[in-house]
PDB file of N, CA and C in Angstrom:
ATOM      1  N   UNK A   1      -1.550  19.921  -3.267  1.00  0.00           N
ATOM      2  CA  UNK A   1      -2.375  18.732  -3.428  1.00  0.00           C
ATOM      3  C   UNK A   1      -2.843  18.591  -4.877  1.00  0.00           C
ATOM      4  N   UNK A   2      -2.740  19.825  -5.706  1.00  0.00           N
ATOM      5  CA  UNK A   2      -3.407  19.586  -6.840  1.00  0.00           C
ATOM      6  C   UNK A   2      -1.919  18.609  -8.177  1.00  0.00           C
ATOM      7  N   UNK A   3      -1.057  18.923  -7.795  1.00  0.00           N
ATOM      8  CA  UNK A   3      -0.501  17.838  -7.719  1.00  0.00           C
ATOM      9  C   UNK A   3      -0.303  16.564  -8.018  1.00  0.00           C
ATOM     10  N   UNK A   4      -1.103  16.225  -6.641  1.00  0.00           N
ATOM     11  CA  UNK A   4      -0.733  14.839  -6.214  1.00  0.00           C
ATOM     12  C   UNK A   4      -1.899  14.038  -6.844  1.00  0.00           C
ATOM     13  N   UNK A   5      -2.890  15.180  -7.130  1.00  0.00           N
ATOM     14  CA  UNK A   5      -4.509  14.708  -7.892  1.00  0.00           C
ATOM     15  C   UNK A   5      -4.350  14.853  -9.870  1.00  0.00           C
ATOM     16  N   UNK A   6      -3.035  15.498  -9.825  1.00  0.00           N
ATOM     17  CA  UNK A   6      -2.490  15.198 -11.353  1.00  0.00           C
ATOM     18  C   UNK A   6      -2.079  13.945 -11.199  1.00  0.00           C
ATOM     19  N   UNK A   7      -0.943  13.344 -10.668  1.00  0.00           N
ATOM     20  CA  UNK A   7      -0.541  12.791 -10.556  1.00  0.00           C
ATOM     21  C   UNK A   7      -1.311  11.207 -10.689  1.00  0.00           C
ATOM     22  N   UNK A   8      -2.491  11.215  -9.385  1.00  0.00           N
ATOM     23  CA  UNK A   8      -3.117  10.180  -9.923  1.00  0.00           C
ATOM     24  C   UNK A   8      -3.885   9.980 -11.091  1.00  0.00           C
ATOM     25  N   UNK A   9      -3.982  11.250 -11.898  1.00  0.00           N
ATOM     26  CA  UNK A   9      -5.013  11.031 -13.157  1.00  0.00           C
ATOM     27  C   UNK A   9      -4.249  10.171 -13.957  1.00  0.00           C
ATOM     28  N   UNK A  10      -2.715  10.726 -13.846  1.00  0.00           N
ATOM     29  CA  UNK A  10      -1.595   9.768 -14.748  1.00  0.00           C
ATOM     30  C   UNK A  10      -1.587   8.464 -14.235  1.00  0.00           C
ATOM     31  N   UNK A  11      -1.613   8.029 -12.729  1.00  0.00           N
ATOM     32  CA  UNK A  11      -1.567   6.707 -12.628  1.00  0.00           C
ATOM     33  C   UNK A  11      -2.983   5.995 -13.043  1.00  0.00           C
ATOM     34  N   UNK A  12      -3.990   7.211 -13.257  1.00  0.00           N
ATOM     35  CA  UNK A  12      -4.777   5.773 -13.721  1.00  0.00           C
ATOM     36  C   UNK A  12      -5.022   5.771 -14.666  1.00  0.00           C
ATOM     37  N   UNK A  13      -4.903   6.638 -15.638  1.00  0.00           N
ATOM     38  CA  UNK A  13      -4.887   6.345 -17.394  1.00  0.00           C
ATOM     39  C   UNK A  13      -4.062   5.251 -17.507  1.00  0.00           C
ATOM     40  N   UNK A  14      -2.519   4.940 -16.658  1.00  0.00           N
ATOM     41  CA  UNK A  14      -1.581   4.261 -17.258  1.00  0.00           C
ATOM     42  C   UNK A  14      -1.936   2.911 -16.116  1.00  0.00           C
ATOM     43  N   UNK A  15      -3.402   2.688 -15.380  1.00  0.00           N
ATOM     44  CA  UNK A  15      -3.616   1.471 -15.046  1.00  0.00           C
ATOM     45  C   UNK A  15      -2.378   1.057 -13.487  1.00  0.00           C
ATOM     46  N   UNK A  16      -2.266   1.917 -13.046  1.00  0.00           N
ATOM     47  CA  UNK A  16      -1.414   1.780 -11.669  1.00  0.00           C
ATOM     48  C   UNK A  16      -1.616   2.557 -10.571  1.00  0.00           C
ATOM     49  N   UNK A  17      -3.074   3.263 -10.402  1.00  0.00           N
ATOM     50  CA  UNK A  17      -3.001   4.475  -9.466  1.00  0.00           C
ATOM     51  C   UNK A  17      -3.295   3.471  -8.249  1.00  0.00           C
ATOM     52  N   UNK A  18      -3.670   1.647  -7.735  1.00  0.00           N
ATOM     53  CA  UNK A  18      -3.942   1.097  -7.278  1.00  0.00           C
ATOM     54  C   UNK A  18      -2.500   1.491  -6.083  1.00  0.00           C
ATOM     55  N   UNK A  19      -1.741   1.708  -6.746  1.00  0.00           N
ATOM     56  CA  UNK A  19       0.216   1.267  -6.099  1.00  0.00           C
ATOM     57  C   UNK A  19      -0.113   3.291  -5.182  1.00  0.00           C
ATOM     58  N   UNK A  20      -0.517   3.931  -5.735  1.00  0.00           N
ATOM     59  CA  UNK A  20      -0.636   5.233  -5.021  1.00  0.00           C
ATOM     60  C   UNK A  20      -1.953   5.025  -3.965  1.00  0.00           C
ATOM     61  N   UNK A  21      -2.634   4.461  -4.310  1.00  0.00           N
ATOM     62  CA  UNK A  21      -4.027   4.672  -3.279  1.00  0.00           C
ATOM     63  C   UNK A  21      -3.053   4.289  -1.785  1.00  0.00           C
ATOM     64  N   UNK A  22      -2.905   2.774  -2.326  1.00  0.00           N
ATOM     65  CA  UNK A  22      -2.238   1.596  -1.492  1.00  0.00           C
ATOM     66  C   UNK A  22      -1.114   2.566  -0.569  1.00  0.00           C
ATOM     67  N   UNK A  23       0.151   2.988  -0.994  1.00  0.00           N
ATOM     68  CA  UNK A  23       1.176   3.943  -0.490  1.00  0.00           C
ATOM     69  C   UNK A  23       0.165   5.097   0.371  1.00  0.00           C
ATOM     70  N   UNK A  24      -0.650   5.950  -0.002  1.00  0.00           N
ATOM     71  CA  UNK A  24      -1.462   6.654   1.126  1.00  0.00           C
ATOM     72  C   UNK A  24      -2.369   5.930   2.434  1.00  0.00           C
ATOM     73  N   UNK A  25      -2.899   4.963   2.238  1.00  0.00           N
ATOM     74  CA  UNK A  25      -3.501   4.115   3.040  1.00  0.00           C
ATOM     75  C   UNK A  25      -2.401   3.609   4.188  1.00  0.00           C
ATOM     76  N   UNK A  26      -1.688   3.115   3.875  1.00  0.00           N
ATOM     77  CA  UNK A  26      -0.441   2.482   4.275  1.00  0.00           C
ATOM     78  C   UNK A  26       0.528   3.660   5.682  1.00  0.00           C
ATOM     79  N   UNK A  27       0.396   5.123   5.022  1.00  0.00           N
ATOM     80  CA  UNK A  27       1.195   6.055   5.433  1.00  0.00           C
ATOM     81  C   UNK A  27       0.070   6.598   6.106  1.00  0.00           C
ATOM     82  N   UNK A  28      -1.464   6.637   6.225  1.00  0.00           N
ATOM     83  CA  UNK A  28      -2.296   6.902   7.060  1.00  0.00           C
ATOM     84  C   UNK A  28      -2.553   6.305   8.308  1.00  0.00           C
ATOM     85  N   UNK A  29      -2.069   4.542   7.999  1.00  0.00           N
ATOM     86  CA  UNK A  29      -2.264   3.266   9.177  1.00  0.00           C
ATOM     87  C   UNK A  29      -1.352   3.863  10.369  1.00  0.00           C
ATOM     88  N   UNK A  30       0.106   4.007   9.159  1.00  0.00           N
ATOM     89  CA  UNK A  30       1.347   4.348  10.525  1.00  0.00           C
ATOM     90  C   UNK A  30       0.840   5.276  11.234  1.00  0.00           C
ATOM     91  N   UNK A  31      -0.188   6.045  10.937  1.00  0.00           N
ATOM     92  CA  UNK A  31      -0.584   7.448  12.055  1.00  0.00           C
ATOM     93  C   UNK A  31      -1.406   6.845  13.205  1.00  0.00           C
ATOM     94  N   UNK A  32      -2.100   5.611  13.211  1.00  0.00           N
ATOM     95  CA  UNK A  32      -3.254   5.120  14.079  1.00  0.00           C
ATOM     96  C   UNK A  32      -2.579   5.285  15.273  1.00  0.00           C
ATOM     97  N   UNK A  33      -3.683   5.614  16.352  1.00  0.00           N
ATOM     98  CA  UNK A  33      -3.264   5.462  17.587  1.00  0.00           C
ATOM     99  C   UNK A  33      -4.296   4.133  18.117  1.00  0.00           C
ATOM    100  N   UNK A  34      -5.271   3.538  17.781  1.00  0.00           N
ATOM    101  CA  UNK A  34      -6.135   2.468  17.708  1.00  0.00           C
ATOM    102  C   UNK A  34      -6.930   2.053  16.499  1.00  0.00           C
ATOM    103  N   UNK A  35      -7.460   1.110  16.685  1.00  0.00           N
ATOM    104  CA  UNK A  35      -8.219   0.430  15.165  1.00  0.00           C
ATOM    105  C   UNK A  35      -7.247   0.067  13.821  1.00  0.00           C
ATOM    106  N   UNK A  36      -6.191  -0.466  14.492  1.00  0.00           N
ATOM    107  CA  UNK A  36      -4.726  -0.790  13.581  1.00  0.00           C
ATOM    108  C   UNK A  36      -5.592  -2.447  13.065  1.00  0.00           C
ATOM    109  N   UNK A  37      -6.110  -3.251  14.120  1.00  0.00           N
ATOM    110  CA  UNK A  37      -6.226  -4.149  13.535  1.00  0.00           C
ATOM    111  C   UNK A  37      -7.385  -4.277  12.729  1.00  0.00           C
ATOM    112  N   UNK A  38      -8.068  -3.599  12.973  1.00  0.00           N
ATOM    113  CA  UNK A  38      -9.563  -3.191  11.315  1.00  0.00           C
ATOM    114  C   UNK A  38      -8.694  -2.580  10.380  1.00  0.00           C
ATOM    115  N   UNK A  39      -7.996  -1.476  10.410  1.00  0.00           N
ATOM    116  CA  UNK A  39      -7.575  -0.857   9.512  1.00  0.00           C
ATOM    117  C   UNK A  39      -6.577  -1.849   8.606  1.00  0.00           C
ATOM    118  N   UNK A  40      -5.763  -2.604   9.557  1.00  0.00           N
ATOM    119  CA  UNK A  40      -4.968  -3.648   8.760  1.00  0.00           C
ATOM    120  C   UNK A  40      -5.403  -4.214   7.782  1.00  0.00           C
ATOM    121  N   UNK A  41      -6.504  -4.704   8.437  1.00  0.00           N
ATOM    122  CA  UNK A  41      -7.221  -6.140   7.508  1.00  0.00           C
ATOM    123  C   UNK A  41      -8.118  -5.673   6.213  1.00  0.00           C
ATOM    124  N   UNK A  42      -8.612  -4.330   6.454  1.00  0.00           N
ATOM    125  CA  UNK A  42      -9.445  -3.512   5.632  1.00  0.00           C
ATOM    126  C   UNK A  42      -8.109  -2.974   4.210  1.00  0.00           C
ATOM    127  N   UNK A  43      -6.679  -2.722   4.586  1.00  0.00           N
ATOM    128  CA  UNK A  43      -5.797  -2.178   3.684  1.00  0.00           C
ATOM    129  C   UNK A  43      -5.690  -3.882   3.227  1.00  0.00           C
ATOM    130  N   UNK A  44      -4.959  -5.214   3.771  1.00  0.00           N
ATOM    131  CA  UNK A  44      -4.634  -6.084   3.435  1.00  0.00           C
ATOM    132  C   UNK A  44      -5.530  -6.437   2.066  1.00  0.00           C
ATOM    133  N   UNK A  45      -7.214  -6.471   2.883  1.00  0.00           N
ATOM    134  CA  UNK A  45      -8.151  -7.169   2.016  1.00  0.00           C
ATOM    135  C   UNK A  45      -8.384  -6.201   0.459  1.00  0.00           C
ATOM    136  N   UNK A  46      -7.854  -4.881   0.572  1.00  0.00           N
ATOM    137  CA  UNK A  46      -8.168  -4.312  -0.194  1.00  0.00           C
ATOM    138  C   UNK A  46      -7.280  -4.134  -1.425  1.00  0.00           C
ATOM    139  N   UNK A  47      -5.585  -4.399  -0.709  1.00  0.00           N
ATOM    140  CA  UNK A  47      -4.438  -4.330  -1.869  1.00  0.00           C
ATOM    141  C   UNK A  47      -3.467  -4.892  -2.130  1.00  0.00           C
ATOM    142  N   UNK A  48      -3.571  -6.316  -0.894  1.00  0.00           N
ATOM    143  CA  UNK A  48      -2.378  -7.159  -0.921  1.00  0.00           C
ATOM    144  C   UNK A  48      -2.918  -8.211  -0.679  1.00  0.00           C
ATOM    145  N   UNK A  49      -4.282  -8.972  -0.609  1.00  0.00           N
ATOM    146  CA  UNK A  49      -5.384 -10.221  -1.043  1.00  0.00           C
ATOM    147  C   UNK A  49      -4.583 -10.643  -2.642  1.00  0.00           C
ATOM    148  N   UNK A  50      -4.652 -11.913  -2.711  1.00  0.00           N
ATOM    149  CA  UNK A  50      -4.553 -12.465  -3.998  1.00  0.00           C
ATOM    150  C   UNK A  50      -5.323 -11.833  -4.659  1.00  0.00           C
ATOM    151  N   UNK A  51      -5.798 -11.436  -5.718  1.00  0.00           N
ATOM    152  CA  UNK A  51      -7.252 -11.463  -6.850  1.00  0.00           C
ATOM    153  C   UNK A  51      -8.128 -10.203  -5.949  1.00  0.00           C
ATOM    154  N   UNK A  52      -7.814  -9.173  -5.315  1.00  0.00           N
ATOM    155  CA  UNK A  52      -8.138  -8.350  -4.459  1.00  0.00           C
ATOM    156  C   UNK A  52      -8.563  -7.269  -5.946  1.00  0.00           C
ATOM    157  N   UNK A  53      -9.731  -6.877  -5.582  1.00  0.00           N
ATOM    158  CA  UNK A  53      -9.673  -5.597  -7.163  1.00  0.00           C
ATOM    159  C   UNK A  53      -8.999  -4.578  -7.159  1.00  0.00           C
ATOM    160  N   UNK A  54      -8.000  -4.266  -6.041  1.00  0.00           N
ATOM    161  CA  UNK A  54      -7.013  -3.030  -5.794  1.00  0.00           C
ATOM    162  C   UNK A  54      -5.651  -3.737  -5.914  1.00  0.00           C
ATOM    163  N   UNK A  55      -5.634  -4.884  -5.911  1.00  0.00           N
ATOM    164  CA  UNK A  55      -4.309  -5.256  -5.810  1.00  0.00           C
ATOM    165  C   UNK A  55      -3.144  -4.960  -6.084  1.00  0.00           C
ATOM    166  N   UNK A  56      -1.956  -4.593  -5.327  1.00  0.00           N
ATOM    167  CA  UNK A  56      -0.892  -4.030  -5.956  1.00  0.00           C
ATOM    168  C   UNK A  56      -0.053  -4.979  -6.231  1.00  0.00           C
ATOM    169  N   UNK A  57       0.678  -5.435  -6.997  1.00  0.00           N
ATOM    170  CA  UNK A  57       1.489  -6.548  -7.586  1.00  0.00           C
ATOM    171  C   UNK A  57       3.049  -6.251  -6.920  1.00  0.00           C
ATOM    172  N   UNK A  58       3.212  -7.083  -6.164  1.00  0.00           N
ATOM    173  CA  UNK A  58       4.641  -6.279  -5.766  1.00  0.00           C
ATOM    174  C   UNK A  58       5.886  -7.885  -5.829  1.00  0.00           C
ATOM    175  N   UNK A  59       6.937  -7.197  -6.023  1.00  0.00           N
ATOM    176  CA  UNK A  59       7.798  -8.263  -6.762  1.00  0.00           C
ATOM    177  C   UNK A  59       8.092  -9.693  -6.143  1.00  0.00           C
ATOM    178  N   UNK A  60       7.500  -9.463  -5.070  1.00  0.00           N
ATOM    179  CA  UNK A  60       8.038 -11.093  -4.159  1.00  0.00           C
ATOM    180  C   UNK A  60       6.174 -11.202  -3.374  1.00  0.00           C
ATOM    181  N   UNK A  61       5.856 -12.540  -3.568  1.00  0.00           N
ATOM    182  CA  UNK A  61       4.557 -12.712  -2.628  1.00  0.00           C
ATOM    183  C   UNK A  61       5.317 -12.799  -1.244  1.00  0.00           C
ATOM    184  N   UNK A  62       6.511 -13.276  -0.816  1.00  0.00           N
ATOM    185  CA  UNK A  62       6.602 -13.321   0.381  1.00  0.00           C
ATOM    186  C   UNK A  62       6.460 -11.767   1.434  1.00  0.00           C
ATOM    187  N   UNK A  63       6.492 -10.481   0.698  1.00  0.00           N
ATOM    188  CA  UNK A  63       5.966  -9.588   1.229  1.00  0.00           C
ATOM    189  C   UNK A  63       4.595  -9.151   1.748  1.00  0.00           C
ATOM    190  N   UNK A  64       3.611  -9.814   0.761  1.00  0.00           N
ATOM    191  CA  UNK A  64       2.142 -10.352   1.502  1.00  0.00           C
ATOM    192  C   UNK A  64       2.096 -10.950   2.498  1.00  0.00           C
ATOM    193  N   UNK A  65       2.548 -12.259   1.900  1.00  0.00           N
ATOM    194  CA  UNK A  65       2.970 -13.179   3.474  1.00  0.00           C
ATOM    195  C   UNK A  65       3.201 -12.752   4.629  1.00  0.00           C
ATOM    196  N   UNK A  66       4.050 -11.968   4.405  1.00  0.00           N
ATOM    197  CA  UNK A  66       4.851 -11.503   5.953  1.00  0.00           C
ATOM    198  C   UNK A  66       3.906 -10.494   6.597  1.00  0.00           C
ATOM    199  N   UNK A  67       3.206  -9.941   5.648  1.00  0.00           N
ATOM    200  CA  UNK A  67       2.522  -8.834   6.542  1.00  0.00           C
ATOM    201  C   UNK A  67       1.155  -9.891   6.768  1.00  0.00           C
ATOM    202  N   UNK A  68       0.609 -10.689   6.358  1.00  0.00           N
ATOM    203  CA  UNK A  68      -0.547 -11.546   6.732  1.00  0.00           C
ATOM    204  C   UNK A  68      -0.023 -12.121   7.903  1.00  0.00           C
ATOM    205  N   UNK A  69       1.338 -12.789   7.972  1.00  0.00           N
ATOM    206  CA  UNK A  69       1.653 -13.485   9.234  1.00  0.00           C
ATOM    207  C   UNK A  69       1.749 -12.619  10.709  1.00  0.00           C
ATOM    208  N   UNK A  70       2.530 -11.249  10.298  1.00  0.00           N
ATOM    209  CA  UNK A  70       2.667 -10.181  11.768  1.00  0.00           C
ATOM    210  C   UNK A  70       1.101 -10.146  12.268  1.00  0.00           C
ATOM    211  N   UNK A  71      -0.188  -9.783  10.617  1.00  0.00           N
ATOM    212  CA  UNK A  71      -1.369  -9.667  11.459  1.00  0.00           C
ATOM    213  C   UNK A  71      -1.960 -10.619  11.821  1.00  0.00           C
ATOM    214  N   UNK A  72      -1.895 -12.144  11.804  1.00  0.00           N
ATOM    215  CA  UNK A  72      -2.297 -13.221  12.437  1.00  0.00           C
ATOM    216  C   UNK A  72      -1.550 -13.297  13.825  1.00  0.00           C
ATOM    217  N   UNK A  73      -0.394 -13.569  13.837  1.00  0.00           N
ATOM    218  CA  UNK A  73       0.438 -13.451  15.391  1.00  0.00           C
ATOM    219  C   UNK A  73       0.008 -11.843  16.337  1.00  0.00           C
ATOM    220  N   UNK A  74      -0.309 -10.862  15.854  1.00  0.00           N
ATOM    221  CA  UNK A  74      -1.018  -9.770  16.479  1.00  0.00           C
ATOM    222  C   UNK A  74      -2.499 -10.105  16.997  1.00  0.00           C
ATOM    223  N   UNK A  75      -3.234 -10.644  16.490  1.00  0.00           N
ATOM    224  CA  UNK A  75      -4.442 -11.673  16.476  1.00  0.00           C
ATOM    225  C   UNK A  75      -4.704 -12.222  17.480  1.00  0.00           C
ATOM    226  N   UNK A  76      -3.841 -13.604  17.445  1.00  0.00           N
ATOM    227  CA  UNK A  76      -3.052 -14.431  18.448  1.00  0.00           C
ATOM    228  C   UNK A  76      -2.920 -14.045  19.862  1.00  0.00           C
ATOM    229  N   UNK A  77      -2.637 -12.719  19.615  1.00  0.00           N
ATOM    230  CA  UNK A  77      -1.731 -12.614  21.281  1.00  0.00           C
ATOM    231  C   UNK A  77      -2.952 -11.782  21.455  1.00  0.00           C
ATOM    232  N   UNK A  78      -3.870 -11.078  20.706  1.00  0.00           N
ATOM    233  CA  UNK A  78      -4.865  -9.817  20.734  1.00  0.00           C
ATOM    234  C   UNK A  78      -4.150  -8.368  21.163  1.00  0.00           C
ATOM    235  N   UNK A  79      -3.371  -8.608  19.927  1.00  0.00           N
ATOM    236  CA  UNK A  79      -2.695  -7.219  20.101  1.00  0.00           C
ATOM    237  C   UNK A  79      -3.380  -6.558  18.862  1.00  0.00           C
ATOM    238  N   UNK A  80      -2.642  -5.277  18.945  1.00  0.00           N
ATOM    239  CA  UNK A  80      -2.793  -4.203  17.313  1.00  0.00           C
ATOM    240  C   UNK A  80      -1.768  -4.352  16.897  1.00  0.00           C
ATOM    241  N   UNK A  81      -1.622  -4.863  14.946  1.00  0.00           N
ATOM    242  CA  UNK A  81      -0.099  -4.714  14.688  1.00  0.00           C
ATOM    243  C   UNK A  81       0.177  -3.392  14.839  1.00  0.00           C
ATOM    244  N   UNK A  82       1.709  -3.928  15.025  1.00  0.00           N
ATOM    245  CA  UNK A  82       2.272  -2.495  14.722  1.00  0.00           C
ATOM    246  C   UNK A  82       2.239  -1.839  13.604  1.00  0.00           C
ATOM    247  N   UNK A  83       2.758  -0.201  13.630  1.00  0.00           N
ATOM    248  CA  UNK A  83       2.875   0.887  12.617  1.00  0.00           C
ATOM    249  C   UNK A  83       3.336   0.179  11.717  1.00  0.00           C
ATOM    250  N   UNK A  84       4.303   0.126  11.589  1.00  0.00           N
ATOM    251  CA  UNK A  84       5.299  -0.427  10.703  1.00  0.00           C
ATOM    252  C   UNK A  84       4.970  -1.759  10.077  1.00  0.00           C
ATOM    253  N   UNK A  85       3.626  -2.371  10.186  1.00  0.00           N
ATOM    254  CA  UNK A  85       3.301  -3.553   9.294  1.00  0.00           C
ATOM    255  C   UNK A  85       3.522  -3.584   8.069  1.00  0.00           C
ATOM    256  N   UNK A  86       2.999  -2.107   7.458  1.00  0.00           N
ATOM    257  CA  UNK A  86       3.345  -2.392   5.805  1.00  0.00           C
ATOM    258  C   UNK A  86       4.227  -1.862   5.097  1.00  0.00           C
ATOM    259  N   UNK A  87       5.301  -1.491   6.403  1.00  0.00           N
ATOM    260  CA  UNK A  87       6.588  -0.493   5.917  1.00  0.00           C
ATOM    261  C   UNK A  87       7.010  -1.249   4.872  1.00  0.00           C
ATOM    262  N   UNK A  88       7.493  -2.750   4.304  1.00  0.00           N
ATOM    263  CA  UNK A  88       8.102  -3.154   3.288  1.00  0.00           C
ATOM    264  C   UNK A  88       7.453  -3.333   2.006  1.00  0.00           C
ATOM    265  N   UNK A  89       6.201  -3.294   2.558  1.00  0.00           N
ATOM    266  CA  UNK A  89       5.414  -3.074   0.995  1.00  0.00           C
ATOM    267  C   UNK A  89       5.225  -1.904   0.622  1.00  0.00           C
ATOM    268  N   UNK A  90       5.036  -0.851   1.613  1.00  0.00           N
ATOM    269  CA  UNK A  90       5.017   0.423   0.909  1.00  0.00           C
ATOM    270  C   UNK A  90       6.118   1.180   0.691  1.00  0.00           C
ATOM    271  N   UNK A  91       7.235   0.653   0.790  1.00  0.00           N
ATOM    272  CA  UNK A  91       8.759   0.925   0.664  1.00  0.00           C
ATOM    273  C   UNK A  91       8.988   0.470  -1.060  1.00  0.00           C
ATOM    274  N   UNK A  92       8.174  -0.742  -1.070  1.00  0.00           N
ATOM    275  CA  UNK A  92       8.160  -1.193  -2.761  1.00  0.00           C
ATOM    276  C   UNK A  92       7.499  -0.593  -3.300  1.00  0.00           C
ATOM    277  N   UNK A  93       6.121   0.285  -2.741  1.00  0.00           N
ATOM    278  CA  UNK A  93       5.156   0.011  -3.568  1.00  0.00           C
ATOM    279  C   UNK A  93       5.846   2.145  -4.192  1.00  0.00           C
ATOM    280  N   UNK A  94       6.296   2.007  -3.269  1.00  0.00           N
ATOM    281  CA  UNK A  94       6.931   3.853  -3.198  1.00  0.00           C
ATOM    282  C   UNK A  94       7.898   3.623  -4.462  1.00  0.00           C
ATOM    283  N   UNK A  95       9.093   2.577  -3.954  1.00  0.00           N
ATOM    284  CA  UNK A  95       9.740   2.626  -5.706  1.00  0.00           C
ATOM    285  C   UNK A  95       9.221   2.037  -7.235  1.00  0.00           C
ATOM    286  N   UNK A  96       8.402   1.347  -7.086  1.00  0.00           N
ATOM    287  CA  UNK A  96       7.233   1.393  -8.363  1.00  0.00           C
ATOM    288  C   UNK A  96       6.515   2.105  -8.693  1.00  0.00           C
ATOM    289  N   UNK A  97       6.193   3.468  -7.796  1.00  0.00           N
ATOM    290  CA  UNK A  97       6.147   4.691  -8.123  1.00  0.00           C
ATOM    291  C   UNK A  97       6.991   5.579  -8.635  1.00  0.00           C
ATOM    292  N   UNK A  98       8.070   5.640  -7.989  1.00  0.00           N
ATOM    293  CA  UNK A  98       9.301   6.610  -8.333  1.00  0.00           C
ATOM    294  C   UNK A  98       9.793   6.132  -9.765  1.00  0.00           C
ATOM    295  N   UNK A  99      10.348   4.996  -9.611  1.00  0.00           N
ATOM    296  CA  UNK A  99      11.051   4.594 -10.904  1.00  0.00           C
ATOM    297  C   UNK A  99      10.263   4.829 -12.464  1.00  0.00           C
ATOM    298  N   UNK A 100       9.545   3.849 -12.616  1.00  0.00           N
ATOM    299  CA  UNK A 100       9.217   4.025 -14.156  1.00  0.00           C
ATOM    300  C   UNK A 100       7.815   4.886 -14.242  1.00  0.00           C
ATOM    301  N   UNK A 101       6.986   5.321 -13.449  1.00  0.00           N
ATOM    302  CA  UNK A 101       5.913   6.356 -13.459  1.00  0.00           C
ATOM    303  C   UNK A 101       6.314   8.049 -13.471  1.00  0.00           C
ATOM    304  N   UNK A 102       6.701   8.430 -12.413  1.00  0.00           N
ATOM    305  CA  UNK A 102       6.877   9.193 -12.256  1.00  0.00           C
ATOM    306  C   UNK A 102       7.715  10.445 -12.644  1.00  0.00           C
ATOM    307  N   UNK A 103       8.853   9.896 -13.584  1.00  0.00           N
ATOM    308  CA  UNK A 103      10.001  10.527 -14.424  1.00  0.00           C
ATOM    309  C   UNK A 103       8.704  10.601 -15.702  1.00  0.00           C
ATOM    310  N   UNK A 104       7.822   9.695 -16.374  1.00  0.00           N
ATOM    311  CA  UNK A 104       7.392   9.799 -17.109  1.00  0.00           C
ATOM    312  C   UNK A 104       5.820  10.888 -16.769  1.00  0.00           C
ATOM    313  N   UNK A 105       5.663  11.120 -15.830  1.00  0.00           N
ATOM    314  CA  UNK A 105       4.570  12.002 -15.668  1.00  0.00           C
ATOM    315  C   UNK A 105       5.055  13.182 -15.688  1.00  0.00           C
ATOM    316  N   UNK A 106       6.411  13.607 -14.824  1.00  0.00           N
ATOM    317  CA  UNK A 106       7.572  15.028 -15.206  1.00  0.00           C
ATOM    318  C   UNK A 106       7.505  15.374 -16.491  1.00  0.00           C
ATOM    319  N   UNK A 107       7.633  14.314 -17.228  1.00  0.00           N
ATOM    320  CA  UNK A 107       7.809  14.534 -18.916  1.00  0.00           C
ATOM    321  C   UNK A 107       6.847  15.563 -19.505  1.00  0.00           C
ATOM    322  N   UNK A 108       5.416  14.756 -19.006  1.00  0.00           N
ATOM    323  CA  UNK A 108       4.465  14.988 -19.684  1.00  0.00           C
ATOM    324  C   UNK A 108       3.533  16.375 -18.869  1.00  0.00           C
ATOM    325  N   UNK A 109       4.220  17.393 -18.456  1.00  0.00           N
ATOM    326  CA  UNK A 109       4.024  17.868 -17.281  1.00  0.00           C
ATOM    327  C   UNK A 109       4.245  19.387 -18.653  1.00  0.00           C
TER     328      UNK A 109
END
């Protein structure tokens, strides 16, 4: 773990540890066995809101979208979304980690 707590010191000197919080939150939801739909709306409002102060910037808004729409139609019916709500954002938000951060934190290691 000490690590993974280097790791974020580098993402936030370099202004991106928002994309790591977001990726743990995300990989904590998939564990819920209830309170998916607080937890949803609490990760949504916190890193994928327009102008959100955690916001993670991820390359297409229609990936917001889509996860705002599963948790409105979950809503709707009064279900819990499913696990897998923010699998495609945190699938992005995982290679905007990997790619240009993380080779450069190895470096500096």
């Amino acid at each position: 773990d000490g690590d993974l707590a280097s790791f974020a010191r580098f993402l936030h000197r370099h202004r991106c540890l928002e994309v790591l919080l977001f990726w743990k939150e995300a990989e904590l939801y998939r564990t819920l066995f209830s309170g998916r739909a607080r937890a949803a709306d609490r990760i949504f409002q916190q890193y994928c809101a327009k102008g959100s102060h955690w916001q993670v910037t991820l390359s297409s808004p229609e990936v917001a979208a889509q996860v705002a729409a599963e948790m409105a139609a979950a809503a709707a019916e009064s279900n819990e979304p499913a696990d897998g709500l923010f699998e495609p954002a945190q699938h992005e938000a995982y290679e905007l980690l990997r790619l240009p951060p993380y080779p450069r934190f190895l470096e500096g290691m």
